[in-house]
Protein backbone atom coordinates (compact mmCIF):
# COMPACT_ATOMS: atom_id res chain seq x y z
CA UNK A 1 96.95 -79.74 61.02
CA UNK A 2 95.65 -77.17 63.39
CA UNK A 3 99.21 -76.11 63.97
CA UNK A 4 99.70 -75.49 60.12
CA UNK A 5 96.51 -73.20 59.85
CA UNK A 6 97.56 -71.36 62.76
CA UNK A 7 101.14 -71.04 61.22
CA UNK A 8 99.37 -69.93 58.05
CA UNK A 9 97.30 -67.33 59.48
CA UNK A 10 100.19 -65.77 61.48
CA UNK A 11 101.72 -65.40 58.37
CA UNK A 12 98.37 -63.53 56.39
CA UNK A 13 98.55 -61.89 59.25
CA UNK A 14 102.30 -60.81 59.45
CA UNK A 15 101.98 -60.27 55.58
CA UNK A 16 99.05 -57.64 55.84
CA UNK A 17 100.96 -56.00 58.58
CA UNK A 18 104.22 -55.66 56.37
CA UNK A 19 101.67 -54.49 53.29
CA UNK A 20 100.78 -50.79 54.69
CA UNK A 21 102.35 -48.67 56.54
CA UNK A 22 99.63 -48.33 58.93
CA UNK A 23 96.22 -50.22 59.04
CA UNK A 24 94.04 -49.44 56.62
CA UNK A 25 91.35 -47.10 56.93
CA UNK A 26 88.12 -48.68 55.00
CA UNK A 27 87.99 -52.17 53.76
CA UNK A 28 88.39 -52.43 49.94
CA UNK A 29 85.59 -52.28 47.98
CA UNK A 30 85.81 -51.35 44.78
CA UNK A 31 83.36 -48.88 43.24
CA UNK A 32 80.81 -50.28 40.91
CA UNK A 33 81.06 -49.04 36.94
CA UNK A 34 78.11 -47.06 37.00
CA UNK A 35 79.09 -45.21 40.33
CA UNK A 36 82.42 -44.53 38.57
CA UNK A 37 80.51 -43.13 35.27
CA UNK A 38 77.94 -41.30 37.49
CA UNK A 39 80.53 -39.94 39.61
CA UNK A 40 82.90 -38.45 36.65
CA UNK A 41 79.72 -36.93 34.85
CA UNK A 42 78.50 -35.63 38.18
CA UNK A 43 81.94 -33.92 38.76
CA UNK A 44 81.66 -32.56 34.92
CA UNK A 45 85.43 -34.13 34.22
CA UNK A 46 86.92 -32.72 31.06
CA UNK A 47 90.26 -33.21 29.63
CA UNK A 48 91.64 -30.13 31.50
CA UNK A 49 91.33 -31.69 34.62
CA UNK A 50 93.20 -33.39 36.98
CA UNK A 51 91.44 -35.94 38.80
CA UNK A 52 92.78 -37.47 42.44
CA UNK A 53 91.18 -40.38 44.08
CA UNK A 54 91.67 -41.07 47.49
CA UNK A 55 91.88 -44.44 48.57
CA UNK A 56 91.96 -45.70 44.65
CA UNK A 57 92.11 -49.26 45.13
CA UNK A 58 92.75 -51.15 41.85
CA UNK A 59 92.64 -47.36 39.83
CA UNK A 60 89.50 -47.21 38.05
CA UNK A 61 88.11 -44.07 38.73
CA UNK A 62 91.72 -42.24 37.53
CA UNK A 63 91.84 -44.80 34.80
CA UNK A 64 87.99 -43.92 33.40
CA UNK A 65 88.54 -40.10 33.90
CA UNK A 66 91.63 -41.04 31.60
CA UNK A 67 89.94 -43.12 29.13
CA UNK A 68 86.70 -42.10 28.72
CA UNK A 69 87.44 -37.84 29.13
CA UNK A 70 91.67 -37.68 28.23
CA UNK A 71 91.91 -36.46 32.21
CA UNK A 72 94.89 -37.07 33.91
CA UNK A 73 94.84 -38.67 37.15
CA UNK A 74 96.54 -39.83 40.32
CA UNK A 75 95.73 -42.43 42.26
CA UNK A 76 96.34 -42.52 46.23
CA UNK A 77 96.41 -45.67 48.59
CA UNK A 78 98.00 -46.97 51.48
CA UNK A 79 97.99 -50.00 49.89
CA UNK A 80 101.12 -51.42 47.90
CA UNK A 81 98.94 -54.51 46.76
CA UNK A 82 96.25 -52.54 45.68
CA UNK A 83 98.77 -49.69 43.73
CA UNK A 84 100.36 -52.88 42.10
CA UNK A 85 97.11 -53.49 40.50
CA UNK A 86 96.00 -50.04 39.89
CA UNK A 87 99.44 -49.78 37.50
CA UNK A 88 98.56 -53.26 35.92
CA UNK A 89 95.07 -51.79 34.85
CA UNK A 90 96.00 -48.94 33.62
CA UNK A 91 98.53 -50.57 31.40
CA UNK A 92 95.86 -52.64 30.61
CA UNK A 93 94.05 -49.80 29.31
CA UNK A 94 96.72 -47.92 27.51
CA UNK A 95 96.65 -44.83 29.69
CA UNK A 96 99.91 -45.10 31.99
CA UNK A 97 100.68 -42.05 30.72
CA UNK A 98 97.94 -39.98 31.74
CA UNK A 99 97.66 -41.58 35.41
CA UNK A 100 99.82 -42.65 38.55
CA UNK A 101 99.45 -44.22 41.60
CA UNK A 102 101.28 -43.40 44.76
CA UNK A 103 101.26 -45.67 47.72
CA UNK A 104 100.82 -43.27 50.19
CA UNK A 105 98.28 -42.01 53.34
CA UNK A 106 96.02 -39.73 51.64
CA UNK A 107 95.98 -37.32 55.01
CA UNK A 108 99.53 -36.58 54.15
CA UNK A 109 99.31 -36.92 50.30
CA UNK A 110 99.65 -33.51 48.27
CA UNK A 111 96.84 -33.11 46.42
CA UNK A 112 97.04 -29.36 45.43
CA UNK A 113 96.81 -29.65 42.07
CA UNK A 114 93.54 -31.75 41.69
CA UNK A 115 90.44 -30.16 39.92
CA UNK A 116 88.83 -33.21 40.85
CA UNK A 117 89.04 -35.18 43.76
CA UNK A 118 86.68 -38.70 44.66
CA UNK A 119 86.21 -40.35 47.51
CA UNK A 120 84.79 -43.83 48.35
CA UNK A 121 85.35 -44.00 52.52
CA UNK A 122 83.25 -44.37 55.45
CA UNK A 123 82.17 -40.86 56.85
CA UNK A 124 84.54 -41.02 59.81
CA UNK A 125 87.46 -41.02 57.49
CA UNK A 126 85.72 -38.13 55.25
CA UNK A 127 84.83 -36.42 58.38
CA UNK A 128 89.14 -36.47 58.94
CA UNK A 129 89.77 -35.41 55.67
CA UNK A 130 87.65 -32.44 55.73
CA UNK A 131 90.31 -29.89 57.24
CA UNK A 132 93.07 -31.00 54.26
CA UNK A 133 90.03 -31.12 51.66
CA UNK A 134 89.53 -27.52 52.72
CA UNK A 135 93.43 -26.12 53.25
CA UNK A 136 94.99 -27.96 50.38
CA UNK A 137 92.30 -27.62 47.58
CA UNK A 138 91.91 -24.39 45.26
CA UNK A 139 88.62 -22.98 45.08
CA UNK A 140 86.12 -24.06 42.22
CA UNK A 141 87.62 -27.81 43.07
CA UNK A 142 84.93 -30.39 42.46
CA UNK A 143 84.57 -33.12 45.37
CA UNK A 144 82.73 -36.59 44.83
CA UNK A 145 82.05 -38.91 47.38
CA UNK A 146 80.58 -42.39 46.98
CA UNK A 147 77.67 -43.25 49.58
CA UNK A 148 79.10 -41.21 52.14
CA UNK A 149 79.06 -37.66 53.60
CA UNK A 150 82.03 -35.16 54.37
CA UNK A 151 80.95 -34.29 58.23
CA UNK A 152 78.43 -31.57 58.27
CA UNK A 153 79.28 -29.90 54.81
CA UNK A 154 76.24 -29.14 52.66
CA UNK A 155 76.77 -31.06 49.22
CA UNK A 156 76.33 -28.58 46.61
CA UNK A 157 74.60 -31.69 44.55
CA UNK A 158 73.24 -35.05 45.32
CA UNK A 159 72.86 -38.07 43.25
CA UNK A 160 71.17 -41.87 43.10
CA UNK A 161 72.64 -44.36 40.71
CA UNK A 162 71.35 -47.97 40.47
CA UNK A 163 68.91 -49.32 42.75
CA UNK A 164 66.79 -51.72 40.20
CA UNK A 165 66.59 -54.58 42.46
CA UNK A 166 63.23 -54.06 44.30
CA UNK A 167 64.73 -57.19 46.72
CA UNK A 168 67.79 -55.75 47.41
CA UNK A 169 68.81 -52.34 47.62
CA UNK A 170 72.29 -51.58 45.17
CA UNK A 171 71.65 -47.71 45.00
CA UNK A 172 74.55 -45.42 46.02
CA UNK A 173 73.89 -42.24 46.71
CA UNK A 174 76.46 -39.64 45.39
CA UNK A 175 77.55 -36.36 46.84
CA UNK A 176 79.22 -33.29 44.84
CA UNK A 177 81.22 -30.47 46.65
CA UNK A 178 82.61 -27.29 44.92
CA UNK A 179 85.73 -25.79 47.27
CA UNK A 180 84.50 -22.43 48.40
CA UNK A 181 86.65 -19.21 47.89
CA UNK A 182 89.03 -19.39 51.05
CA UNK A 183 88.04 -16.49 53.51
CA UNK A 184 90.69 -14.23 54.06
């Protein structure tokens, strides 16, 4: 027996190696449906824009900015279990067509042509992605971030969402960046 569950987890084990091609950044957790409602209204999502999450897990935030505002999205993830899901929902909900998901790393993803990017990672990760955030993204971009902070960068906005449980804390705090001009 104990040689079976050690055959079994060298296989989860060899199996989540084969899944990425690199280990994953942030656990996944996906984002609740009142952080993903908070975040699109807090980013002012219209149909015009173009709406990239980062780390997108099973696609909800892309799909919803689809949905709910006739966005298009992408979705990025390193994830191929996770982008496999993401497509399955968003057939689910009848957008495919405005949304796609690429299994990729999101520090080498091109994300120039977001109006709207969100984020849902730890700080270290955001703290990364700053430099790209700030080279790749056109000015007037809108940036939301779940819970965590982008380094030192002054959120231009700051929002709570939930929290009703006066036993347990379930607020999220939600930050909003607006890309600078560049400097020239």
């Amino acid at each position: 027996m104990l040689r079976y569950i050690a055959c079994f987890a060298l296989s989860l084990g060899f199996a989540a190696a084969q899944s990425t091609t690199r280990p994953l950044d942030v656990p996944y957790v996906p984002t609740t449906e009142e952080a993903v409602t908070a975040m699109l209204k807090l980013a002012g999502v219209k149909r015009t824009d173009v709406v990239y999450d980062l780390g997108c897990g099973d696609g909800r935030i892309v799909i919803a900015a689809a949905k709910n505002y006739g966005a298009r999205g992408v979705g990025i993830d390193i994830d191929p279990a996770r982008i496999a899901e993401a497509n399955r929902n968003a057939r689910r909900a009848g957008v495919e067509k405005l949304v796609r998901f690429e299994q990729k790393d999101l520090f080498e993803a091109d994300i120039h042509e977001a109006s709207v990017v969100t984020l849902f990672l730890l700080s270290s990760v955001n703290l990364k992605l700053e430099p790209k955030l700030r080279r790749d993204l056109k000015p007037g971009t809108r940036i939301v971030s779940n819970t965590f902070r982008i380094g030192n960068w002054t959120p231009d906005k700051e929002f709570t969402v939930g929290g009703s449980d006066p036993d347990f804390d379930l607020s999220r705090h939600l930050f909003l960046w607006i890309v600078p001009a560049k400097r020239i």
